[in-house]
C-alpha atoms as a PDB file:
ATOM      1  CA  UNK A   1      59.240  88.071 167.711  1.00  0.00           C
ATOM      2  CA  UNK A   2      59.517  85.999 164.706  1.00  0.00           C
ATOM      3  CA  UNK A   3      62.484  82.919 164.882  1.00  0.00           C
ATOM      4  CA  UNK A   4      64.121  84.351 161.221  1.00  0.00           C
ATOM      5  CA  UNK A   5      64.573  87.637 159.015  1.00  0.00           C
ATOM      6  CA  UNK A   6      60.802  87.603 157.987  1.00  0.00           C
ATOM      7  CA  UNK A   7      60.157  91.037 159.084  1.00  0.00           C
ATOM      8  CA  UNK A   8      63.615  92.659 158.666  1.00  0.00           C
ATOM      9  CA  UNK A   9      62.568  94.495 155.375  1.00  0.00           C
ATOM     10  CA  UNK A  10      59.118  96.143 157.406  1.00  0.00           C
ATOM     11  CA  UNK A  11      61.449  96.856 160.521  1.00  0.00           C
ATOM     12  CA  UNK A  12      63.362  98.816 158.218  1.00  0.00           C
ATOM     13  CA  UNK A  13      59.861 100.596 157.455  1.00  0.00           C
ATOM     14  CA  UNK A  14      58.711 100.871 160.463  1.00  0.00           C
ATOM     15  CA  UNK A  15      61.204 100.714 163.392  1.00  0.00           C
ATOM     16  CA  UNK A  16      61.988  98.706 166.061  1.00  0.00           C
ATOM     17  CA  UNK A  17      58.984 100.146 168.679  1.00  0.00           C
ATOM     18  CA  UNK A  18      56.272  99.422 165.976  1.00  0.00           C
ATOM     19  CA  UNK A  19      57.430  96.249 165.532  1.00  0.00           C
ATOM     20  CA  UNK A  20      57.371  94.921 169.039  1.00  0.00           C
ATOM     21  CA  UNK A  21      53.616  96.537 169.529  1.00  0.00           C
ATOM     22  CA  UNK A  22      52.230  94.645 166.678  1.00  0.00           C
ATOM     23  CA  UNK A  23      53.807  91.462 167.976  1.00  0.00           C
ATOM     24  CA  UNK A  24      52.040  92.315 171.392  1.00  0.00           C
ATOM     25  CA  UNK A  25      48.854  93.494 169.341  1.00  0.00           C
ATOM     26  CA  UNK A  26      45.717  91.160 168.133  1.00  0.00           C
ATOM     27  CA  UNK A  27      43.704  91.314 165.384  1.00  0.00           C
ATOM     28  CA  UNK A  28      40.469  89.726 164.153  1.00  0.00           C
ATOM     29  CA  UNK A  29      39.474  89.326 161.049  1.00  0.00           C
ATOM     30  CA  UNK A  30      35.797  88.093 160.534  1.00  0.00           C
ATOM     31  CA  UNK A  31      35.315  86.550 156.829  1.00  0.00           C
ATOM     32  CA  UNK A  32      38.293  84.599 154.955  1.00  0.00           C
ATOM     33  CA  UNK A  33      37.120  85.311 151.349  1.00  0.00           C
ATOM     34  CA  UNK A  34      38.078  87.905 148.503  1.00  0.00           C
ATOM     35  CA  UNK A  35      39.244  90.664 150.570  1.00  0.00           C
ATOM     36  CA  UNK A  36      39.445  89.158 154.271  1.00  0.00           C
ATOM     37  CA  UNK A  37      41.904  85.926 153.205  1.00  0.00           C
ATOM     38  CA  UNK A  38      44.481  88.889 151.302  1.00  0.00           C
ATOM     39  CA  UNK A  39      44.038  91.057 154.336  1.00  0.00           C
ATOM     40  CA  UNK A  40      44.755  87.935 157.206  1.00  0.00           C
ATOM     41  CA  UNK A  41      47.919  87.642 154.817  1.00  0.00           C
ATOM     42  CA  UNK A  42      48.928  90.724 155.313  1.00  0.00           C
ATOM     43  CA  UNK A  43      48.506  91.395 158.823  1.00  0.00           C
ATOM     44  CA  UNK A  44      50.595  87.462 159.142  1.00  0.00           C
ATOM     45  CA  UNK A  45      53.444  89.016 156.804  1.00  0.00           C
ATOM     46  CA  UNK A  46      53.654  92.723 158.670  1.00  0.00           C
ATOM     47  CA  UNK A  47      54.578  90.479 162.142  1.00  0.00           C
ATOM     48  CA  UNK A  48      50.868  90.869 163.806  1.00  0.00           C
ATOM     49  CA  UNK A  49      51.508  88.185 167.157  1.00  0.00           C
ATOM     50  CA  UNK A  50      47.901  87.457 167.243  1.00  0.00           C
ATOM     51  CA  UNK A  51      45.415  86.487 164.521  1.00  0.00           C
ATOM     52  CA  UNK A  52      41.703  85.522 165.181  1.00  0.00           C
ATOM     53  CA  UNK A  53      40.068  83.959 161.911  1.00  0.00           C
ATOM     54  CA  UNK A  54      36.563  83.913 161.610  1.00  0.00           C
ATOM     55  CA  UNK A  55      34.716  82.061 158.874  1.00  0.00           C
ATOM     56  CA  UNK A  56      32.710  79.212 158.014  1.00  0.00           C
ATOM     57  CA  UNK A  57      32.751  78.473 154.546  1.00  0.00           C
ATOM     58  CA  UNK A  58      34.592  76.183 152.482  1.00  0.00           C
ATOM     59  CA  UNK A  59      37.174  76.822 149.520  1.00  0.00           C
ATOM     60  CA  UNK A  60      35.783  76.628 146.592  1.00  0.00           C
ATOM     61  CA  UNK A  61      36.116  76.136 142.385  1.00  0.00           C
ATOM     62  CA  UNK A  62      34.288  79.455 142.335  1.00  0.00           C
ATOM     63  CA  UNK A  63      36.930  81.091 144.821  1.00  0.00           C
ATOM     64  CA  UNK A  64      39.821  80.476 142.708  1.00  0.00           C
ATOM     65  CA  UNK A  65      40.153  83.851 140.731  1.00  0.00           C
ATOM     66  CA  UNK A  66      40.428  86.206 144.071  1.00  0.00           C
ATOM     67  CA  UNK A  67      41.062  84.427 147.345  1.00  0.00           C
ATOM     68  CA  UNK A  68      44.681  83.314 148.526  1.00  0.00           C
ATOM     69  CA  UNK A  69      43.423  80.406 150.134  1.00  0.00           C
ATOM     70  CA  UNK A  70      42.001  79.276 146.640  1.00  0.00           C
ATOM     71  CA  UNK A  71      43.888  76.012 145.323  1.00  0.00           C
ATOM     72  CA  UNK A  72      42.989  73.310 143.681  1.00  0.00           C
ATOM     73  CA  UNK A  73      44.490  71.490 146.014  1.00  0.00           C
ATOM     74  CA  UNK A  74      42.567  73.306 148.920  1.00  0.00           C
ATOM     75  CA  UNK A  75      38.890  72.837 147.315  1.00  0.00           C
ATOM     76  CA  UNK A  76      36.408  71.561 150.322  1.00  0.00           C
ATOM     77  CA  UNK A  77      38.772  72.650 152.736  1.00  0.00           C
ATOM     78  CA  UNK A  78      37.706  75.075 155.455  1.00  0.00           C
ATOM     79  CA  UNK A  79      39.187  78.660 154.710  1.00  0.00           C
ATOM     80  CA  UNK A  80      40.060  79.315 158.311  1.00  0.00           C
ATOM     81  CA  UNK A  81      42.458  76.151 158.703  1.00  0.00           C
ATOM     82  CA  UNK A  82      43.791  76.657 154.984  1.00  0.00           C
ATOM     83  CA  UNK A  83      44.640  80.023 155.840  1.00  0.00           C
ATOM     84  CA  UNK A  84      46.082  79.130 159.398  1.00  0.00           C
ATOM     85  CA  UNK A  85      48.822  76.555 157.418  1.00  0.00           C
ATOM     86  CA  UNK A  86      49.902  79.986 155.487  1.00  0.00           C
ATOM     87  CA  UNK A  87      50.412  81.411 158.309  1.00  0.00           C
ATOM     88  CA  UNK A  88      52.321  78.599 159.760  1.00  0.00           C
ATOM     89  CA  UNK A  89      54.546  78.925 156.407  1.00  0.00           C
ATOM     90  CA  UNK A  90      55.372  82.514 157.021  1.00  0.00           C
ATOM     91  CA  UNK A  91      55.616  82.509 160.167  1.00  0.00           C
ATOM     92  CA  UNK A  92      55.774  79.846 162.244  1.00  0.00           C
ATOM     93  CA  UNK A  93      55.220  81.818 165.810  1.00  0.00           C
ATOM     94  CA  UNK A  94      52.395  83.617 165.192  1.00  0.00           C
ATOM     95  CA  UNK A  95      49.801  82.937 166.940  1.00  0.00           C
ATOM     96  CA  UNK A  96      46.636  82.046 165.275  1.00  0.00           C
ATOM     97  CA  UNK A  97      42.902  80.789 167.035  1.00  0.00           C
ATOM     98  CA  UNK A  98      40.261  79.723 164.301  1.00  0.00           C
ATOM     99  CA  UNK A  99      36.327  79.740 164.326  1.00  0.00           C
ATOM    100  CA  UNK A 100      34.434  77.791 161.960  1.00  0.00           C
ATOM    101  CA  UNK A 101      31.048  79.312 162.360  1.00  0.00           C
ATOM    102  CA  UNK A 102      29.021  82.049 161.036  1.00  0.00           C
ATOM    103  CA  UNK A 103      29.027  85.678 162.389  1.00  0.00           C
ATOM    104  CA  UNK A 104      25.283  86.107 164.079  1.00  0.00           C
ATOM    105  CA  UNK A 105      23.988  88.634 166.698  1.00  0.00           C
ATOM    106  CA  UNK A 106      23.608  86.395 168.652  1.00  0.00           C
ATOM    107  CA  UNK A 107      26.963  83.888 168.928  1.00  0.00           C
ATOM    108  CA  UNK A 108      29.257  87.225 168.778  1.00  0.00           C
ATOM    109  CA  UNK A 109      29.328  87.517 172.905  1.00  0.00           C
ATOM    110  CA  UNK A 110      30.364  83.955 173.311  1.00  0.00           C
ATOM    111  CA  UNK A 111      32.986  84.175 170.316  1.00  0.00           C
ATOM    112  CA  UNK A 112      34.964  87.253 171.549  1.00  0.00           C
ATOM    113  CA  UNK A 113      34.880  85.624 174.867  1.00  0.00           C
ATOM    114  CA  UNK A 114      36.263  82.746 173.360  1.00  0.00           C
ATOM    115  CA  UNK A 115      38.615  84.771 171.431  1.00  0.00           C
ATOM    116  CA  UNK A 116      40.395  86.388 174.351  1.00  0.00           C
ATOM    117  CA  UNK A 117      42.455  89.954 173.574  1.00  0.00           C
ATOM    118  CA  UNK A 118      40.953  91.949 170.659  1.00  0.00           C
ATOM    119  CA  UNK A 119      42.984  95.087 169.475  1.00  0.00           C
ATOM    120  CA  UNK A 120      41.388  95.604 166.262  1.00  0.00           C
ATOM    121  CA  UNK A 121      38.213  94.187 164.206  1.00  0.00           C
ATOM    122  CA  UNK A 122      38.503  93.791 160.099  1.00  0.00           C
ATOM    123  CA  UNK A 123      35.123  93.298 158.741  1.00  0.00           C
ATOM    124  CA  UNK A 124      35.279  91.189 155.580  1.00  0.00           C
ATOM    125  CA  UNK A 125      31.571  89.479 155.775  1.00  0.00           C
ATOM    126  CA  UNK A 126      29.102  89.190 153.248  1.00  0.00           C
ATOM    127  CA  UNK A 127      25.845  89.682 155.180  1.00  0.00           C
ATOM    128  CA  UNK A 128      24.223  93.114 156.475  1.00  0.00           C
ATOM    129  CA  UNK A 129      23.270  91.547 159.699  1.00  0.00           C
ATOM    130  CA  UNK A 130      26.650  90.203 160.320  1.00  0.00           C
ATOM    131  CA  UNK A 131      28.011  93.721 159.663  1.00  0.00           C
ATOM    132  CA  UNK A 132      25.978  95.344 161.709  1.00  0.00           C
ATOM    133  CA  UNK A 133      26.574  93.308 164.995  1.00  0.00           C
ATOM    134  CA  UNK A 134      29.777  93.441 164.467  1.00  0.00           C
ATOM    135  CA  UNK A 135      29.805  97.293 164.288  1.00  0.00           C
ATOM    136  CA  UNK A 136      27.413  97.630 167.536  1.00  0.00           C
ATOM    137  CA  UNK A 137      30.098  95.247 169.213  1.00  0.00           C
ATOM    138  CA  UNK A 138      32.892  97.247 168.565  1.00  0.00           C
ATOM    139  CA  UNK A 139      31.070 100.669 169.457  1.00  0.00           C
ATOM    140  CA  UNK A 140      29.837  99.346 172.378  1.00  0.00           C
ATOM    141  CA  UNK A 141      33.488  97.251 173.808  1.00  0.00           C
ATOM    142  CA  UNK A 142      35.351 100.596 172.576  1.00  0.00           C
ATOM    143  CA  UNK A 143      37.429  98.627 169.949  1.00  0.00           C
ATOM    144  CA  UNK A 144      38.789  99.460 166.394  1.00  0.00           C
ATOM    145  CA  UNK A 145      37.102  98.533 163.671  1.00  0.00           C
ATOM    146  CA  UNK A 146      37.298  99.142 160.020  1.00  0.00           C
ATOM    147  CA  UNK A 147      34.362  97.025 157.668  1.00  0.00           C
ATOM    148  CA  UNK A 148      34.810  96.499 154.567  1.00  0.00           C
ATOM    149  CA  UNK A 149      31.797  97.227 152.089  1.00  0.00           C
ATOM    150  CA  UNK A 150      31.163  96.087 148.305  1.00  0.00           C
ATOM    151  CA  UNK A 151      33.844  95.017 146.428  1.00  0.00           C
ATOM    152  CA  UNK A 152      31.795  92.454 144.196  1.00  0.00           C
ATOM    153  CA  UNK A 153      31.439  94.227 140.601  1.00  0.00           C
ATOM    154  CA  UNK A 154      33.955  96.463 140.895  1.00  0.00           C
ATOM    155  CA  UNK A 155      36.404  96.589 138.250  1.00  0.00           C
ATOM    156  CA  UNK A 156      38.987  99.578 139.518  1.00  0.00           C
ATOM    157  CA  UNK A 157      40.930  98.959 142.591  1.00  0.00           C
ATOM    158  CA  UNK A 158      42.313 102.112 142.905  1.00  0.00           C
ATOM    159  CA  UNK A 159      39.011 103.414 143.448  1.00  0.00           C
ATOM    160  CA  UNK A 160      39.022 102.195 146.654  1.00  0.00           C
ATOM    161  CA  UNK A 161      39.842 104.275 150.101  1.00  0.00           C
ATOM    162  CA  UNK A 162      38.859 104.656 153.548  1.00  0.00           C
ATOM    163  CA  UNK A 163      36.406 107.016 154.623  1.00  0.00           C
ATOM    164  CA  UNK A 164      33.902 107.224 157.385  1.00  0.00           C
ATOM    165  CA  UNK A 165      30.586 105.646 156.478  1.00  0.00           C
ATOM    166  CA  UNK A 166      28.729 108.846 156.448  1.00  0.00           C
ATOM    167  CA  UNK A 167      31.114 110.093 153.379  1.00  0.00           C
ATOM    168  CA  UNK A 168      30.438 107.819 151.340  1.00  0.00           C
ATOM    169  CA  UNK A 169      28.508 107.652 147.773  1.00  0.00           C
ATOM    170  CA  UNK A 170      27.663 105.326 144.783  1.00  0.00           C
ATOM    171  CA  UNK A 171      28.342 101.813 146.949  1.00  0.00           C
ATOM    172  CA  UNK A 172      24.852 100.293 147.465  1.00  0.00           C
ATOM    173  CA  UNK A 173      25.804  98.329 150.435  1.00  0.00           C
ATOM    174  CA  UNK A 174      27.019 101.913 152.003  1.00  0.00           C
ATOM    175  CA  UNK A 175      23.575 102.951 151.616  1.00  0.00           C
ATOM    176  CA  UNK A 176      21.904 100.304 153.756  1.00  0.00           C
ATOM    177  CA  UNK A 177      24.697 100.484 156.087  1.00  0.00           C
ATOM    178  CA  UNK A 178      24.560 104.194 157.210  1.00  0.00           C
ATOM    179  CA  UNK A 179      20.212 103.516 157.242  1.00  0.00           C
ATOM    180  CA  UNK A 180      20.658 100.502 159.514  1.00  0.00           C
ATOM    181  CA  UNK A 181      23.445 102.182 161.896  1.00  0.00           C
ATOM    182  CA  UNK A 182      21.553 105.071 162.434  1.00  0.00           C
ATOM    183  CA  UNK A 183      19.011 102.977 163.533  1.00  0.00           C
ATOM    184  CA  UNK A 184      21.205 101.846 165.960  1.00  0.00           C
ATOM    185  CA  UNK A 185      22.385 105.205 167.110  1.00  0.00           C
ATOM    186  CA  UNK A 186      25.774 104.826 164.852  1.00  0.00           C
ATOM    187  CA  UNK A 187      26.681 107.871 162.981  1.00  0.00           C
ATOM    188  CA  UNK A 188      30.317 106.807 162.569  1.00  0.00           C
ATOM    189  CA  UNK A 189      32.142 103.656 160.909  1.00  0.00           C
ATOM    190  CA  UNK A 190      35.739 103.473 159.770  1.00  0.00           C
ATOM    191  CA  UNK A 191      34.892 101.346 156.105  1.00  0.00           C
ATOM    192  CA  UNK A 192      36.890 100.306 153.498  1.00  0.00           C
ATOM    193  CA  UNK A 193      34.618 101.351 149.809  1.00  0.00           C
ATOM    194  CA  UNK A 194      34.893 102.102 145.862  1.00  0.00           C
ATOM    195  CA  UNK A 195      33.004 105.320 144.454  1.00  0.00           C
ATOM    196  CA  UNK A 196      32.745 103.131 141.358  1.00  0.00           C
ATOM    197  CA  UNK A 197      29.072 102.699 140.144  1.00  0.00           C
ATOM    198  CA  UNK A 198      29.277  98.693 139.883  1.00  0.00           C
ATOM    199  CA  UNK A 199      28.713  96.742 136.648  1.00  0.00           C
ATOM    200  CA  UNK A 200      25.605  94.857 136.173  1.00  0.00           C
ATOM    201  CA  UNK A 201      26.506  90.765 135.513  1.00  0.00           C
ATOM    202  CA  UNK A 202      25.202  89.750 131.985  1.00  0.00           C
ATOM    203  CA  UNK A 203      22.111  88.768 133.376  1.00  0.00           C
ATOM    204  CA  UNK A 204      21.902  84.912 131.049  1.00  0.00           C
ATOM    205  CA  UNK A 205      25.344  84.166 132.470  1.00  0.00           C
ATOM    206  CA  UNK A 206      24.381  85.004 135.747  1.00  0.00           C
ATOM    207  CA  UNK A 207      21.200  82.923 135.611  1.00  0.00           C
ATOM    208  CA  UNK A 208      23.209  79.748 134.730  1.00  0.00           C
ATOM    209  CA  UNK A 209      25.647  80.152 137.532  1.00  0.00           C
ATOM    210  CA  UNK A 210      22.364  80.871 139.721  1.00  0.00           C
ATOM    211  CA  UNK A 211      21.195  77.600 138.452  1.00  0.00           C
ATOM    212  CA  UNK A 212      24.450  75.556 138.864  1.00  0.00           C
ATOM    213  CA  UNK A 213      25.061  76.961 142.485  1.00  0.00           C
ATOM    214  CA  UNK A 214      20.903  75.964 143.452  1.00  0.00           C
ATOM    215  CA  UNK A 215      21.994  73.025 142.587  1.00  0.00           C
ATOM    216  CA  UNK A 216      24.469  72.791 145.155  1.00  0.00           C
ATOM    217  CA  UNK A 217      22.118  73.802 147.784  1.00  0.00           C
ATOM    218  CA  UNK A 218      22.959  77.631 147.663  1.00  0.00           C
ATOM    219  CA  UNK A 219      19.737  78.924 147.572  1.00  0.00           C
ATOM    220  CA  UNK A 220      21.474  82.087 145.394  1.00  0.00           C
ATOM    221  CA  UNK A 221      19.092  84.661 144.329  1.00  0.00           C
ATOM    222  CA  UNK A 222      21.862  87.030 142.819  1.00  0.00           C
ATOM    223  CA  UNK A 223      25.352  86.470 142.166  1.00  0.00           C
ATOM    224  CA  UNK A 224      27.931  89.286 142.137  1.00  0.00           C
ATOM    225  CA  UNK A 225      30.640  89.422 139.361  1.00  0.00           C
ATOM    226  CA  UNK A 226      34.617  89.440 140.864  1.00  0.00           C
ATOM    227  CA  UNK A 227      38.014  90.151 139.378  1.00  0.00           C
ATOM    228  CA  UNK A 228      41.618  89.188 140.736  1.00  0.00           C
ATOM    229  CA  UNK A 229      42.262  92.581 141.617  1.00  0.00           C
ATOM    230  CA  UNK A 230      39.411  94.704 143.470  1.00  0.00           C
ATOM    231  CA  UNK A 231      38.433  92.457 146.400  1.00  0.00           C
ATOM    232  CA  UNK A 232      42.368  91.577 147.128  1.00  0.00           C
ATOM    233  CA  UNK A 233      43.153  95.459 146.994  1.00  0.00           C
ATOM    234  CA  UNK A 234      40.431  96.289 149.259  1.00  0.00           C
ATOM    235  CA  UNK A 235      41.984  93.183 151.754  1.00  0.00           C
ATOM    236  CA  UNK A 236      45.375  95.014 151.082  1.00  0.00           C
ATOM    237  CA  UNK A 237      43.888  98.385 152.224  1.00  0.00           C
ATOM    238  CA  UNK A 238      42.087  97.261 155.605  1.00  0.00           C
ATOM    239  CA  UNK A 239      46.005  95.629 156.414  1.00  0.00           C
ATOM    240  CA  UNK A 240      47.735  98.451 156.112  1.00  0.00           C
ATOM    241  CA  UNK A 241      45.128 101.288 157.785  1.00  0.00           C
ATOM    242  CA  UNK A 242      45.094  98.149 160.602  1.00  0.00           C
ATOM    243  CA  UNK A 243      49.007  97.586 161.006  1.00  0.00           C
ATOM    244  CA  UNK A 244      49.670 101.282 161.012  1.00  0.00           C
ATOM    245  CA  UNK A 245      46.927 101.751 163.806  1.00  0.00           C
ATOM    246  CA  UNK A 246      48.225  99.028 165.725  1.00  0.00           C
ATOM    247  CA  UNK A 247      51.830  99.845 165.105  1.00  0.00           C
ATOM    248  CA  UNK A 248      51.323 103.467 166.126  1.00  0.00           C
ATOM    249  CA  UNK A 249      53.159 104.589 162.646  1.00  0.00           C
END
């Protein structure tokens, strides 16, 4: 695994056994934004073999103060390819497969079947429905999955942990979650979420940046408020509960 010393120092962590199962292991991570490019990182750097990157959108100006695939020099650039190259930089024998397309009920069959071996599933989507298939996918193929939840207006990353979806509290998203799962005869979902009660956006500053991003074709209706630190932490968080899974540590 690996052609240099990348992963001597997490060898030394984790031993030689763990090592050689995450180089055998694949993960895929659905959503290359705030918390999903920080967490593809991470699973590159901890000597994961197999990456699957999911995600259609583009870098940019607005992704500069939380994603790692956020340069100026990487504006307009597809996040899946920009974060394949970091990859490629860190380790050069991993092996990564990109999809440039939206998560939808209805494309997810033909994707995984695209996407070959599948050891683990890391949620980091914006969109309920995209969420939600990807959760009834994983229940009903019998593998891992851990899904991120709101990390937009969050201001304390160490409020974040991993619980199962029907412990959790405050996070709005959590809410429609657990009401849409059960309707889908899901009681149970490994998710990544912050008991902090999230800020409200200034609501003049947030109707400019409405305004400017209509403008651009977004059709925004709200626009959620985003530090450096809370989406990357929760990223950082869905790594490490993944490697350690995969690893058997």
């Amino acid at each position: 695994m690996g052609s240099g010393h990348e992963f001597d120092r997490t060898r030394l962590m984790l031993g030689d056994a763990a090592m050689e199962r995450l180089w055998g292991s694949s993960a895929a991570v659905f959503g290359i934004g705030g918390v999903g490019s920080h967490c593809a990182q991470a699973l590159a750097r901890s000597g994961v073999g197999r990456l699957i990157l999911t995600d259609d959108d583009s870098v940019s100006e607005t992704n500069l103060n939380r994603q790692c695939v956020a340069w100026r020099s990487t504006i307009g650039q597809k996040k899946t390819k920009v974060m394949e190259r970091m990859i490629r930089e860190i380790c050069p024998d991993t092996r990564v497969l990109t999809f440039e397309t939206f998560v939808l009920p209805d494309n997810l069959d033909a994707l995984f079947e695209r996407a070959g071996q599948v050891d683990y599933i890391l949620d980091a989507v914006d969109t309920v429905a995209a969420k939600l298939a990807l959760a009834v996918y994983a229940k009903e193929h019998g593998i891992p999955i851990l899904s991120s939840m709101g990390t937009g207006n969050k201001l304390h990353p160490e409020r974040f942990r991993i619980a199962d979806i029907s412990e959790t509290s405050v996070c709005p998203l959590c809410r429609v979650m657990r009401r849409e799962l059960k309707k889908r005869g899901i009681e149970h979902l490994k998710v990544v979420f912050s008991d902090e009660t999230p800020r409200t956006p200034d609501p003049e500053m947030e109707a400019r940046f409405i305004v400017e991003e209509n403008e651009k074709g977004s059709a925004r209706r709200h626009v959620p408020g985003s530090v450096a630190f809370a989406p990357p932490a929760a990223g950082l968080i869905m790594a490490g509960e993944a490697v350690r899974q995969m690893g058997g540590v």
